[in-house]
C-alpha atoms as a PDB file:
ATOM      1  CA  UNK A   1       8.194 -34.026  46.858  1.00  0.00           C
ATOM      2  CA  UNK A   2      11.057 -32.684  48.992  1.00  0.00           C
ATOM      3  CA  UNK A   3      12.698 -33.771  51.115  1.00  0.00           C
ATOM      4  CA  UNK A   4      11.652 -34.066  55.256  1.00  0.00           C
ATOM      5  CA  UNK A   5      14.249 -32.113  57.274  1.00  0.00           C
ATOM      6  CA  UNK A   6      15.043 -34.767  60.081  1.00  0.00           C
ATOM      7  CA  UNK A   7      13.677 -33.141  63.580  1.00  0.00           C
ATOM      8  CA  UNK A   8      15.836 -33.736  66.308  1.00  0.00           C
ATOM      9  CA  UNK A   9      13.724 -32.475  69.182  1.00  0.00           C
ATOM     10  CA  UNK A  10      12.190 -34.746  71.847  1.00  0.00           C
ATOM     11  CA  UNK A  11       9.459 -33.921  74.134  1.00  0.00           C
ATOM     12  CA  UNK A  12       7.413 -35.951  76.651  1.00  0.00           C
ATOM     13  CA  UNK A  13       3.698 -35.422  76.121  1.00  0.00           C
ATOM     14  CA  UNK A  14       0.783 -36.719  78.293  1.00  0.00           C
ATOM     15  CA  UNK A  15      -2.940 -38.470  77.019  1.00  0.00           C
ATOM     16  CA  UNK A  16      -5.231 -36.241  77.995  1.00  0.00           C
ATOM     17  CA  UNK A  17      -8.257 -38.215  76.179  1.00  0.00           C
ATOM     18  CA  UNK A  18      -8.517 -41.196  74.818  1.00  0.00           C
ATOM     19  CA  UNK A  19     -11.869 -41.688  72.513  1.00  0.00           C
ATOM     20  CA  UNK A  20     -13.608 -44.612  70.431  1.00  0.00           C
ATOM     21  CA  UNK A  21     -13.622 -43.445  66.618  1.00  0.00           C
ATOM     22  CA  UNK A  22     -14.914 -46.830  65.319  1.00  0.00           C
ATOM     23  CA  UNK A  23     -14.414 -50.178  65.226  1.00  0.00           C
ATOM     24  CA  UNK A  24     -10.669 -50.751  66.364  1.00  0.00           C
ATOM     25  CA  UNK A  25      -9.999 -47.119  66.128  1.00  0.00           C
ATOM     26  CA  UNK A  26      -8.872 -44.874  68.855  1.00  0.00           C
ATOM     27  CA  UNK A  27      -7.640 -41.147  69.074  1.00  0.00           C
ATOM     28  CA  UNK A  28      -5.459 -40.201  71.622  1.00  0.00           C
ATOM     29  CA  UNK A  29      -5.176 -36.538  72.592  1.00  0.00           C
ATOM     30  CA  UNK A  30      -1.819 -35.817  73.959  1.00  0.00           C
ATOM     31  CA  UNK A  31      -0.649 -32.276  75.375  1.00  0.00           C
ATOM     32  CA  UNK A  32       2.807 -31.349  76.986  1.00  0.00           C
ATOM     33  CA  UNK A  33       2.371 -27.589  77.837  1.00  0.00           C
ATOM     34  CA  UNK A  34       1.727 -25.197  75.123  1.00  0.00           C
ATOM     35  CA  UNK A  35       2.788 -23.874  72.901  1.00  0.00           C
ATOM     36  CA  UNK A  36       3.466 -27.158  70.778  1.00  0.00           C
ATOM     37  CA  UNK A  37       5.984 -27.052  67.956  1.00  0.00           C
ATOM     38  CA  UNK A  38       3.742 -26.380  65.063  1.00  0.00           C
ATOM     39  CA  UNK A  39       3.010 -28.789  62.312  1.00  0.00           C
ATOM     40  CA  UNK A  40       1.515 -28.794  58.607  1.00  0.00           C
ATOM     41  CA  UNK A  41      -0.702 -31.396  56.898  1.00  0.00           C
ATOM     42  CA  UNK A  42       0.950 -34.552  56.239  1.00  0.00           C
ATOM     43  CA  UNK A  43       3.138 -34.515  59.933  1.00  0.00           C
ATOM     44  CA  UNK A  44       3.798 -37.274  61.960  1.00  0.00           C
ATOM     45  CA  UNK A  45       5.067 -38.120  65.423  1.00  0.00           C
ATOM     46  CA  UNK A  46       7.315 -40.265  66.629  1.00  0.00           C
ATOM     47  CA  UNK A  47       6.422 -41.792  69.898  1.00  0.00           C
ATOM     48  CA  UNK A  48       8.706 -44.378  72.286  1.00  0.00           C
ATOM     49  CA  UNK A  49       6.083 -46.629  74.208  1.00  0.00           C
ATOM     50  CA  UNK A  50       6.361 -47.746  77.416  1.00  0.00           C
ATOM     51  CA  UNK A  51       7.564 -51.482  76.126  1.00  0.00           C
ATOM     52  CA  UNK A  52      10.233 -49.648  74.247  1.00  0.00           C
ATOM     53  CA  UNK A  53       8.884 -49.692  70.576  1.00  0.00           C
ATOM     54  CA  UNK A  54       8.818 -46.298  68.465  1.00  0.00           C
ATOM     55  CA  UNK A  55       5.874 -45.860  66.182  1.00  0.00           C
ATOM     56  CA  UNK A  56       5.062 -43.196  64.045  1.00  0.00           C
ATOM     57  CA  UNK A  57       1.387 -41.820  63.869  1.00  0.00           C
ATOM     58  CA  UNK A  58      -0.187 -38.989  61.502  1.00  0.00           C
ATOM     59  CA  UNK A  59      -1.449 -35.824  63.117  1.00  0.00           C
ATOM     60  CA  UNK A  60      -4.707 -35.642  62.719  1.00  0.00           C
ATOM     61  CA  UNK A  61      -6.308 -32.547  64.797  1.00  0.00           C
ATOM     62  CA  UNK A  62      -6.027 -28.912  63.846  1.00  0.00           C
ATOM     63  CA  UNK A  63      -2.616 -27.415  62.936  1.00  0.00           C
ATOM     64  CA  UNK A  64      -3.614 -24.516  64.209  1.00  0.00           C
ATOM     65  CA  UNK A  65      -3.791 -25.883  67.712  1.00  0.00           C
ATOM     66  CA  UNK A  66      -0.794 -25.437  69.551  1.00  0.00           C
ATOM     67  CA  UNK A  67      -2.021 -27.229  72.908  1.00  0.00           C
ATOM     68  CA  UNK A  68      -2.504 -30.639  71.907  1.00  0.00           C
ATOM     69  CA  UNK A  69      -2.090 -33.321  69.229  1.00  0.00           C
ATOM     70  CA  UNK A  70      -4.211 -35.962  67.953  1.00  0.00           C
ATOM     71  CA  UNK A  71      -3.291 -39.182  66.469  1.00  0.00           C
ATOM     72  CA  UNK A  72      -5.523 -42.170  65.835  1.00  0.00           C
ATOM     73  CA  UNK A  73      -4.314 -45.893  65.639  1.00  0.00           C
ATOM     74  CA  UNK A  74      -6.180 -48.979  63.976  1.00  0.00           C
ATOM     75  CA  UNK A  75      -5.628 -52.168  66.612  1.00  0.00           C
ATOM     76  CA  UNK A  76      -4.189 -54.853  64.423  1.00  0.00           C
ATOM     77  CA  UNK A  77      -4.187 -58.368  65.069  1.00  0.00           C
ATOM     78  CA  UNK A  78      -1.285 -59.465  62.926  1.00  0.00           C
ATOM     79  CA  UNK A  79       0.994 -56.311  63.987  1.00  0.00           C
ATOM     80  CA  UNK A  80       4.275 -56.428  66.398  1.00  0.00           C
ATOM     81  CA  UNK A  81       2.364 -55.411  69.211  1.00  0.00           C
ATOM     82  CA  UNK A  82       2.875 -51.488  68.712  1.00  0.00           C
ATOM     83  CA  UNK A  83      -1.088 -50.593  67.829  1.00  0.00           C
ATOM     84  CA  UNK A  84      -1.962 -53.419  70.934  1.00  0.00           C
ATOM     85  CA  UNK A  85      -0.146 -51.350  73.073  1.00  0.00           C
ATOM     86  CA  UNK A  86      -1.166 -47.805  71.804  1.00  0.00           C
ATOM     87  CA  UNK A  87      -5.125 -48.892  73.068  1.00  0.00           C
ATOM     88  CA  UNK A  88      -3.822 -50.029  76.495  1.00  0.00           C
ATOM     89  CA  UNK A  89      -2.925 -46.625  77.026  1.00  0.00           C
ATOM     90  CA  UNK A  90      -5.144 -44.431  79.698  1.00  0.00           C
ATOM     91  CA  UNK A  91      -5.421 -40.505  80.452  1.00  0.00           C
ATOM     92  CA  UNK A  92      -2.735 -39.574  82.286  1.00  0.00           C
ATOM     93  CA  UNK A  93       0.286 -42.034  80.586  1.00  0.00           C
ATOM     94  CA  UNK A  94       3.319 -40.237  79.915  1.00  0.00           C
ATOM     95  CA  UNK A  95       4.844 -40.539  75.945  1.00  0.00           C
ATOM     96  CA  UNK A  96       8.290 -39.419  74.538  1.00  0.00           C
ATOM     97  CA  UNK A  97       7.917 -38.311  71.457  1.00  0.00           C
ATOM     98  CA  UNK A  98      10.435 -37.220  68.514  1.00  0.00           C
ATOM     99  CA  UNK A  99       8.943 -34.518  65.875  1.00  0.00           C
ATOM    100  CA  UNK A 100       6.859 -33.717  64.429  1.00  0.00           C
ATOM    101  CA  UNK A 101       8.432 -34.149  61.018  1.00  0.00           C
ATOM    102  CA  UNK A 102       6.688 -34.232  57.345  1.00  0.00           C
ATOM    103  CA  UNK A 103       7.602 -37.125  54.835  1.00  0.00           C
ATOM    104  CA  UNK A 104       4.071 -36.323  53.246  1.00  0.00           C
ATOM    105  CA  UNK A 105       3.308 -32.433  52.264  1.00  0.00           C
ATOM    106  CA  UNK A 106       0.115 -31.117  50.420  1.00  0.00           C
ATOM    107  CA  UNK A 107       0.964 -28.017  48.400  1.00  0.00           C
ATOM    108  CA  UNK A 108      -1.756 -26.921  46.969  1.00  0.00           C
ATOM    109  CA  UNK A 109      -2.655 -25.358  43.297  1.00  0.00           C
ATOM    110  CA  UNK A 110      -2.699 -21.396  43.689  1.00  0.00           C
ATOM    111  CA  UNK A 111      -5.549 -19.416  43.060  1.00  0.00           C
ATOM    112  CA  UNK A 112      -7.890 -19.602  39.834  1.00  0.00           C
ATOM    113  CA  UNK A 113      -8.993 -22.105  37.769  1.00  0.00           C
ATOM    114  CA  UNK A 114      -7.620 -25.357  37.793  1.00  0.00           C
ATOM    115  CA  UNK A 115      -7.792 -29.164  38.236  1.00  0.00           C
ATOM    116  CA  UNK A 116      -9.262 -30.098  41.571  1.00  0.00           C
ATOM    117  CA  UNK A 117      -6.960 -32.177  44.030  1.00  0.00           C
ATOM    118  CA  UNK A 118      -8.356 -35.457  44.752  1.00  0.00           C
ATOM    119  CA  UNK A 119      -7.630 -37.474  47.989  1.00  0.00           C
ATOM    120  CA  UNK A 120      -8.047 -41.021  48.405  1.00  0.00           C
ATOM    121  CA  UNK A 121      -8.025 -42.197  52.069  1.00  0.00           C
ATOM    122  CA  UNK A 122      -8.458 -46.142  53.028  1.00  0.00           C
ATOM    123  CA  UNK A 123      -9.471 -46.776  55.852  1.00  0.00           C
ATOM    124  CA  UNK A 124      -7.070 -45.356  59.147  1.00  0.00           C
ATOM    125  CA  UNK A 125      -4.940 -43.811  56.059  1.00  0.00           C
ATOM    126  CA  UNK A 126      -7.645 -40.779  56.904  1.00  0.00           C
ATOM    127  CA  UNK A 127      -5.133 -39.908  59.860  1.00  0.00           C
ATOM    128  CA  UNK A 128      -3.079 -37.844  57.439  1.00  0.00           C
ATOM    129  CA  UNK A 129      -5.521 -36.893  55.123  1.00  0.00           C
ATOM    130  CA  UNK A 130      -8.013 -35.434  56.990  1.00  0.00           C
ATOM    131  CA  UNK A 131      -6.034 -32.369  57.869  1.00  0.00           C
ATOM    132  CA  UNK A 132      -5.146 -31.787  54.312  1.00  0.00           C
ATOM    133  CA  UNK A 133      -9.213 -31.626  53.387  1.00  0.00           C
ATOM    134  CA  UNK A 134      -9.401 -28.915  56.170  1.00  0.00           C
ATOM    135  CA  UNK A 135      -6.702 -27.071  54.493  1.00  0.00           C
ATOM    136  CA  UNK A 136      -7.821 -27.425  50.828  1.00  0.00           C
ATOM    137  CA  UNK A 137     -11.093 -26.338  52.253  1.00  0.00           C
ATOM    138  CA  UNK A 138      -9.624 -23.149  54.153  1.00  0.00           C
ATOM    139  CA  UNK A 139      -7.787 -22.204  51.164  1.00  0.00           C
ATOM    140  CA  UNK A 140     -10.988 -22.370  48.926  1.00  0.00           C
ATOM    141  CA  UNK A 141      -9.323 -25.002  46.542  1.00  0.00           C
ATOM    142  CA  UNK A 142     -10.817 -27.456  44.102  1.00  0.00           C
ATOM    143  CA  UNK A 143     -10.861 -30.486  45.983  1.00  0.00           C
ATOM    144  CA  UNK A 144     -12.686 -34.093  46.213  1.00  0.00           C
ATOM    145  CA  UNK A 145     -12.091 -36.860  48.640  1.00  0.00           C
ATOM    146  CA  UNK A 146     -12.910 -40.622  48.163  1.00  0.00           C
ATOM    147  CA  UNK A 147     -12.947 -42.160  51.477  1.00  0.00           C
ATOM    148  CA  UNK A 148     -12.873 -46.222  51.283  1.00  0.00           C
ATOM    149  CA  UNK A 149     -13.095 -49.370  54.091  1.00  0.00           C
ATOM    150  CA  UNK A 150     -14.812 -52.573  54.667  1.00  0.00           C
ATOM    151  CA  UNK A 151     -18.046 -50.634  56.500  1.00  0.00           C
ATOM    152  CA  UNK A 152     -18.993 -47.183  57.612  1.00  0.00           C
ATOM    153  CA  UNK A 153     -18.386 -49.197  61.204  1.00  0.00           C
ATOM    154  CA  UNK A 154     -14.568 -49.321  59.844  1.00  0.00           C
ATOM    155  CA  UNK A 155     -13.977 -45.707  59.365  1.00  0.00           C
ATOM    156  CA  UNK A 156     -12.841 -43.448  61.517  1.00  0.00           C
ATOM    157  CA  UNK A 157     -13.640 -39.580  61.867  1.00  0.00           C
ATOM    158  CA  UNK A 158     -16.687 -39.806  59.177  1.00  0.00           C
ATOM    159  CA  UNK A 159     -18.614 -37.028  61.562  1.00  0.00           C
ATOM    160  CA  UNK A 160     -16.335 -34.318  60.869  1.00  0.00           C
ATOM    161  CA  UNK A 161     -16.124 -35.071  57.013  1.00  0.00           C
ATOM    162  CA  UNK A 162     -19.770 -33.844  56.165  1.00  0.00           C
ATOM    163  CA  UNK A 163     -19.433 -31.978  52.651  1.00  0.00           C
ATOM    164  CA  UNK A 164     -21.104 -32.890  49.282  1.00  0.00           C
ATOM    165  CA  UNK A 165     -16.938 -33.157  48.064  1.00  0.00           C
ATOM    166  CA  UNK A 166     -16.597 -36.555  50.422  1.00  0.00           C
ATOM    167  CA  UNK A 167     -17.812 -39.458  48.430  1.00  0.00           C
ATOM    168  CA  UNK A 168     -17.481 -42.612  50.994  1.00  0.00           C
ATOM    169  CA  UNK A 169     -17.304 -46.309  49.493  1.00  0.00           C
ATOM    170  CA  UNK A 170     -17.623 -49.175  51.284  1.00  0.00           C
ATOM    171  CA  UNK A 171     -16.500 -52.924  50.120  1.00  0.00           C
ATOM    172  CA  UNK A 172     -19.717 -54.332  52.035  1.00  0.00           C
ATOM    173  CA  UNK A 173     -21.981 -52.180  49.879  1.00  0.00           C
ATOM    174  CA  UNK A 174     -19.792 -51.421  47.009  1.00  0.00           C
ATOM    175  CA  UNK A 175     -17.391 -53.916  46.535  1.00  0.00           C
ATOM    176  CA  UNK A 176     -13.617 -53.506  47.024  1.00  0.00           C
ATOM    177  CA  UNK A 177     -12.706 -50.425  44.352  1.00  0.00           C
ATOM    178  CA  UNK A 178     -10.276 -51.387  41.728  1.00  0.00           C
ATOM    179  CA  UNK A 179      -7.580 -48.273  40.878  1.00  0.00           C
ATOM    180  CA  UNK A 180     -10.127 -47.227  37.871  1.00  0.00           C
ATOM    181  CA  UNK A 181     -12.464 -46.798  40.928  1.00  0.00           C
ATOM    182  CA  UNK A 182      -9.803 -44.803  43.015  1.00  0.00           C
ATOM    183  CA  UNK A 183      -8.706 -43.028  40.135  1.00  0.00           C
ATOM    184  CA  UNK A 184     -11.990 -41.652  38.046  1.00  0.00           C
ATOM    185  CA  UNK A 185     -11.807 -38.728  37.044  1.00  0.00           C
ATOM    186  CA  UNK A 186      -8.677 -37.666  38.260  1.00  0.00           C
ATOM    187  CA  UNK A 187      -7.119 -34.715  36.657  1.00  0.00           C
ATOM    188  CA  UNK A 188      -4.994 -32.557  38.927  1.00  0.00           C
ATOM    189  CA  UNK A 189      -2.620 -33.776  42.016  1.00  0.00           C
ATOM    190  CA  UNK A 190      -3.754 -36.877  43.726  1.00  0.00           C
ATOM    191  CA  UNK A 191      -2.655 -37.582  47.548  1.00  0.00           C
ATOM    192  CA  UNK A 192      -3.183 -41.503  48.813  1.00  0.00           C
ATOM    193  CA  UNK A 193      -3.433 -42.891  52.163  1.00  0.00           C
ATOM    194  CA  UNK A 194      -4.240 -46.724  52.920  1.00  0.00           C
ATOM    195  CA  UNK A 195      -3.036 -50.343  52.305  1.00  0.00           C
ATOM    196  CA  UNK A 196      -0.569 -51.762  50.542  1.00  0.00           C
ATOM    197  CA  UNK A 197      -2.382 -53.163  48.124  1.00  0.00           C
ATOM    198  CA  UNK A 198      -4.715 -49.621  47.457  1.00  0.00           C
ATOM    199  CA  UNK A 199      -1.182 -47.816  46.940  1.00  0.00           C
ATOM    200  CA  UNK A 200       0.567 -50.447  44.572  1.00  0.00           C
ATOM    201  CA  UNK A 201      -2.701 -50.375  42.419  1.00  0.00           C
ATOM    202  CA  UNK A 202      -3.060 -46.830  42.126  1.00  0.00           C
ATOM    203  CA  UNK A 203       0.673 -46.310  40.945  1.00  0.00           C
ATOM    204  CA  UNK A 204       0.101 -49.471  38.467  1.00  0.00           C
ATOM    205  CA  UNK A 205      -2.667 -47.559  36.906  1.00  0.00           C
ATOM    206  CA  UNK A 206      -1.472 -44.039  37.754  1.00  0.00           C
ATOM    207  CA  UNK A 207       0.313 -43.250  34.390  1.00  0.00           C
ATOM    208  CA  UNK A 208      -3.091 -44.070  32.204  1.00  0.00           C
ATOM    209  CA  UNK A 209      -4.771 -40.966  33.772  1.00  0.00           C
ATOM    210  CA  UNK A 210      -4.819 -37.415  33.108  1.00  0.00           C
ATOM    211  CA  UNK A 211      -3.599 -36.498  36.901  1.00  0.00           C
ATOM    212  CA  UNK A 212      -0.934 -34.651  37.153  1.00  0.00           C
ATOM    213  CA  UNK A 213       0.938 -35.997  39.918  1.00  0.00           C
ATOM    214  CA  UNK A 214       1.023 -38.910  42.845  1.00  0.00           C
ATOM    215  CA  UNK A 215       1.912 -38.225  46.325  1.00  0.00           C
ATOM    216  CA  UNK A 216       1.659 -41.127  48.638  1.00  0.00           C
ATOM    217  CA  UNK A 217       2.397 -42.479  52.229  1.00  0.00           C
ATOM    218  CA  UNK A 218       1.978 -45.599  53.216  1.00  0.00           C
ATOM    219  CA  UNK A 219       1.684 -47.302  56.617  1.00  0.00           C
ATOM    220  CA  UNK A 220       3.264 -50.642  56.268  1.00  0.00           C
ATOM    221  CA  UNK A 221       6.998 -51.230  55.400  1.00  0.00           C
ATOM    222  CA  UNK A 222       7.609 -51.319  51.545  1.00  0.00           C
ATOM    223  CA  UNK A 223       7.974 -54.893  50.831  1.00  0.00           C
ATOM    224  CA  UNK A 224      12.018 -55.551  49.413  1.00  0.00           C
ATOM    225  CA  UNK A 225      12.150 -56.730  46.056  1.00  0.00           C
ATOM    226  CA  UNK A 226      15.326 -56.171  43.945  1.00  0.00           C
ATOM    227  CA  UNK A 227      17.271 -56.966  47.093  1.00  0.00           C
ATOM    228  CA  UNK A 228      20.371 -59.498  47.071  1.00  0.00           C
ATOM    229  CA  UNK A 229      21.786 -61.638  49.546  1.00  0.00           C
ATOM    230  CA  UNK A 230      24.421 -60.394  52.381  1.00  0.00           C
ATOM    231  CA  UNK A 231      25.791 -60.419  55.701  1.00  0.00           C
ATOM    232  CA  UNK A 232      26.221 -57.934  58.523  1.00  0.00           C
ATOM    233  CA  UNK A 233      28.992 -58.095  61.032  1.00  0.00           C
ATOM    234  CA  UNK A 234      28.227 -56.696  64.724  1.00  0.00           C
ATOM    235  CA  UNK A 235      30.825 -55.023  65.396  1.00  0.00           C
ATOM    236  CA  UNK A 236      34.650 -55.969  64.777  1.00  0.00           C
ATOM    237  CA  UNK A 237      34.770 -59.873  65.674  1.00  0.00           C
ATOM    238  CA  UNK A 238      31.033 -59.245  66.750  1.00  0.00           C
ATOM    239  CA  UNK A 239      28.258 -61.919  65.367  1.00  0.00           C
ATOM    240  CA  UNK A 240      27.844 -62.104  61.604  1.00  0.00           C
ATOM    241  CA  UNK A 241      24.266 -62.172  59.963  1.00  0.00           C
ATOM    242  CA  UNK A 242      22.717 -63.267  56.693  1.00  0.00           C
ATOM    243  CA  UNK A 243      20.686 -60.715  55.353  1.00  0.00           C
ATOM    244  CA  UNK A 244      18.333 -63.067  52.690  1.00  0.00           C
ATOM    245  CA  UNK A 245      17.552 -61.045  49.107  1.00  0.00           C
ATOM    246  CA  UNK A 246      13.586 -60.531  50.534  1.00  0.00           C
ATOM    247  CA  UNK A 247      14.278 -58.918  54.087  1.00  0.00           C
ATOM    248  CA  UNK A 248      16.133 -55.573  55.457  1.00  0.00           C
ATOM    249  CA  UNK A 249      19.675 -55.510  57.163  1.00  0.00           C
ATOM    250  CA  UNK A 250      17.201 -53.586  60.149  1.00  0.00           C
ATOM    251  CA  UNK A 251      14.705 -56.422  60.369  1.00  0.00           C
ATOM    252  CA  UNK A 252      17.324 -59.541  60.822  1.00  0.00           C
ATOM    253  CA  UNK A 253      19.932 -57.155  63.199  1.00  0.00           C
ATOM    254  CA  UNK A 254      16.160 -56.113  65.433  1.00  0.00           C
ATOM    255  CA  UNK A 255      15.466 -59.603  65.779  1.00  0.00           C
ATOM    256  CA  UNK A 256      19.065 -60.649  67.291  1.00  0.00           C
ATOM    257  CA  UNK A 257      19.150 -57.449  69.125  1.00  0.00           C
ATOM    258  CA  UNK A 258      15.608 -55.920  70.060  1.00  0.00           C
ATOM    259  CA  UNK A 259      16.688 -52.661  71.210  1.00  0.00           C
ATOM    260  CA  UNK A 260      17.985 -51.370  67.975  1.00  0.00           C
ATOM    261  CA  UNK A 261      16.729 -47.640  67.092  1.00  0.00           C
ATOM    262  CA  UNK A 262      14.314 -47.329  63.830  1.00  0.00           C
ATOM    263  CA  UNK A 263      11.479 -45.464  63.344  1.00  0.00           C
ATOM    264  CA  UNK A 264      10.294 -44.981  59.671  1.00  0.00           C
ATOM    265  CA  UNK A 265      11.527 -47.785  57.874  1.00  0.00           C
ATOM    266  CA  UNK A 266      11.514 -46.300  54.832  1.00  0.00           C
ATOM    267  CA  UNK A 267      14.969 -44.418  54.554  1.00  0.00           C
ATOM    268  CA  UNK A 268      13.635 -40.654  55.369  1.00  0.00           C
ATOM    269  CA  UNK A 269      14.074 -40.212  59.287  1.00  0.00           C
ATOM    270  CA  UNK A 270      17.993 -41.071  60.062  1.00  0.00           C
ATOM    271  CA  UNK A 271      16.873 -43.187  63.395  1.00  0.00           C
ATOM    272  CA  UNK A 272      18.322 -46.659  62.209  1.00  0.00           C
ATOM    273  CA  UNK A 273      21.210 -44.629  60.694  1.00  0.00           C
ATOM    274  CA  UNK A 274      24.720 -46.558  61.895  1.00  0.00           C
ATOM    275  CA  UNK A 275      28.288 -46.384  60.676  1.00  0.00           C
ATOM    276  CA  UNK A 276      30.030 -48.302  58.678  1.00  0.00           C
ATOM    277  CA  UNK A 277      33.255 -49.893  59.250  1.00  0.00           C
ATOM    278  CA  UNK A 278      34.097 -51.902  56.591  1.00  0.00           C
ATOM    279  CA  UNK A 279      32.598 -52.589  53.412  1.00  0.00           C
ATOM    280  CA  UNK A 280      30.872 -51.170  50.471  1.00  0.00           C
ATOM    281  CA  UNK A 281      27.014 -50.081  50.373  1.00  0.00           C
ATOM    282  CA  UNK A 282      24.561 -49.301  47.999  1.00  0.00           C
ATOM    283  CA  UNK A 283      22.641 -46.692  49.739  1.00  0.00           C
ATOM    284  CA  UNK A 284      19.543 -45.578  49.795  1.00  0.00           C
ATOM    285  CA  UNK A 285      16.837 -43.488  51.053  1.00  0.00           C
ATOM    286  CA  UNK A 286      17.232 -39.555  51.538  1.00  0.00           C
ATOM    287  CA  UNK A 287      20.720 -37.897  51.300  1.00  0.00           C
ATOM    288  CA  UNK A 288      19.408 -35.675  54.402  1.00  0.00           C
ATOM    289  CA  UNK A 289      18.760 -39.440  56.592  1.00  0.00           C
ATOM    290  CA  UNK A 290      22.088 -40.178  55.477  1.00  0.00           C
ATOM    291  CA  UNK A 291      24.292 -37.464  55.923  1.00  0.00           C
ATOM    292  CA  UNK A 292      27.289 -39.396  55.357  1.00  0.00           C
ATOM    293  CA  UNK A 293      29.341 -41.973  53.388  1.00  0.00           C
ATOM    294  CA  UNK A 294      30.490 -43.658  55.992  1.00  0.00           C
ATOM    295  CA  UNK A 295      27.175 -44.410  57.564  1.00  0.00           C
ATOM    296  CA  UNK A 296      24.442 -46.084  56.218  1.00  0.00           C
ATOM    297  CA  UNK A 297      20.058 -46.379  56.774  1.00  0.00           C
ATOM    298  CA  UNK A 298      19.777 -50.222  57.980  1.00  0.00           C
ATOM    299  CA  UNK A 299      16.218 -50.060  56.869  1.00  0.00           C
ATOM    300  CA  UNK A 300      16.965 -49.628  53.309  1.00  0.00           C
ATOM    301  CA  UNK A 301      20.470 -50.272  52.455  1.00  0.00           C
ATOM    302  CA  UNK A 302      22.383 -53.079  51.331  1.00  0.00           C
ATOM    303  CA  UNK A 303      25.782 -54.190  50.487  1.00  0.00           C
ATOM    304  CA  UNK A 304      27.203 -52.776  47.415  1.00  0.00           C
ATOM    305  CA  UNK A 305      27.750 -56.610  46.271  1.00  0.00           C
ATOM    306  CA  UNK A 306      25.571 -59.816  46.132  1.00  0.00           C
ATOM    307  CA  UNK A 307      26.633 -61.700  49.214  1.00  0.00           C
ATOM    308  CA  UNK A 308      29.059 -58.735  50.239  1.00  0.00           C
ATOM    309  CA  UNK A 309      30.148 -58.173  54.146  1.00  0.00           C
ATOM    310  CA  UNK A 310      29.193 -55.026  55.981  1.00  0.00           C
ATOM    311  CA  UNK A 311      30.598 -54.455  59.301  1.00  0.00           C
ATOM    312  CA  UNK A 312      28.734 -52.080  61.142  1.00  0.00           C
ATOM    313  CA  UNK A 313      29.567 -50.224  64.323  1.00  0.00           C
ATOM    314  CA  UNK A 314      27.007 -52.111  66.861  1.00  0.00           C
END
């Protein structure tokens, strides 16, 4: 997969519509004056709310219209308030937005016979894949999508996903699919959408099938787990944090100060990027986020040593 070219441009962007998709589900339709920078499959925005969070949500309307986007957001119970927020929203709110950028591209198999690509959305992991079904469809490819959730009740946009290649699977009638489930009969590329859980399964299981390749996004922040302890210094002579082996340098630094930038929190976008002025790191995430070796992605980095000092310009 290559990788995203970081997207610098801002623009503020008005709900036009909000609608009910299904239980917890909303799309908001925002427009700003066209024409709209254009976007492929797989695109996301970045939007600051009005309490000051940034969010990222998939594009999920028609790339080839260049008056409006459409995102759609799950209201979660156990999240940090962002989706909460997102439904409060009415026609007529103002949103700055940052994109849109692509961490998640579909390139499809050329012409003539081949393996088809299969899709696998759970539940609001649709938002990204639905546009890539339109586009496998325009481009008369082989393609199959398995759409999973707890109910139909659950899943969002099933009225514009009528085609004998949509198979939809429910854990009420079904039973929750294992990866052999997900994965049957997959042959040719496979693009994933959904929980945690769905996307560490499939990749568990991805090797023992014929497919011949995995392309993923995922919603939630990776969990950390080859991390080591460390601390981050504030500044010169600023505060100095622990950073324990299971949690992010961003995650401990956002709780003691609340306004600090992120967005992705994976290591692709460059938002949380901050320099480094003392130290050693073992970086990671995208040489493009990073852009240089004295600066380092908060979200995913660490020190270069177990229990190692970084001080960081903040």
């Amino acid at each position: 997969m290559r990788e995203p070219r970081a997207v610098e441009r801002s623009l503020t962007l008005v709900v036009s519509e909000v609608r009910v998709e299904a239980e917890d589900v909303v799309s908001l339709r925002l427009t700003g004056g066209p024409p709209l920078p254009a976007w492929r499959p797989g695109a996301h925005l970045d939007l600051d709310l009005p309490s000051g969070r940034r969010r990222q949500y998939s594009l999920c309307g028609d790339p080839a219209d260049r008056t409006s986007y459409r995102i759609a957001v799950r209201r979660l119970p156990d999240s940090e308030g962002g989706s909460r927020e997102m439904h409060t929203l009415r026609p007529g709110a103002r949103l700055r937005t940052q994109g849109p950028r692509n961490a998640f591209p579909l390139s499809l198999p050329g012409p003539g016979p081949g393996a088809p690509v299969l899709f696998i959305a759970g539940g609001i992991g649709i938002t990204p894949i639905l546009p890539m079904v339109r586009a496998a469809a325009h481009a008369g490819a082989d393609w199959r999508l398995l759409y999973t959730g707890r109910s139909r009740a659950t899943l969002p946009f099933l009225d514009e996903l009528d085609s004998p290649r949509v198979t939809v699977r429910t854990d009420d009638a079904d039973g929750v699919p294992t990866a052999e489930d997900l994965l049957s009969g997959a042959a040719g590329p496979v693009y994933l959408c959904g929980p945690p859980a769905m996307i560490a399964s499939v990749r568990a299981q991805f090797a023992a099938t014929g497919a011949t390749g995995l392309h993923f996004e995922r919603f939630a922040t990776p969990p950390v787990t080859d991390g080591a302890p460390f601390e981050v210094r504030l500044g010169p002579g600023g505060e100095i944090l622990k950073v324990p082996a299971d949690r992010s340098a961003l995650s401990v630094i956002a709780e003691a100060r609340p306004g600090t930038a992120y967005s992705c929190r994976q290591g692709f976008c460059g938002t949380c990027r901050v320099r480094v002025l003392d130290g050693e790191v073992a970086h990671h995430g995208s040489g493009t986020a990073r852009r240089a070796d004295d600066a380092m992605l908060i979200c995913v980095s660490r020190a270069a040593e177990p229990g190692g000092r970084l001080t960081l310009d903040l």
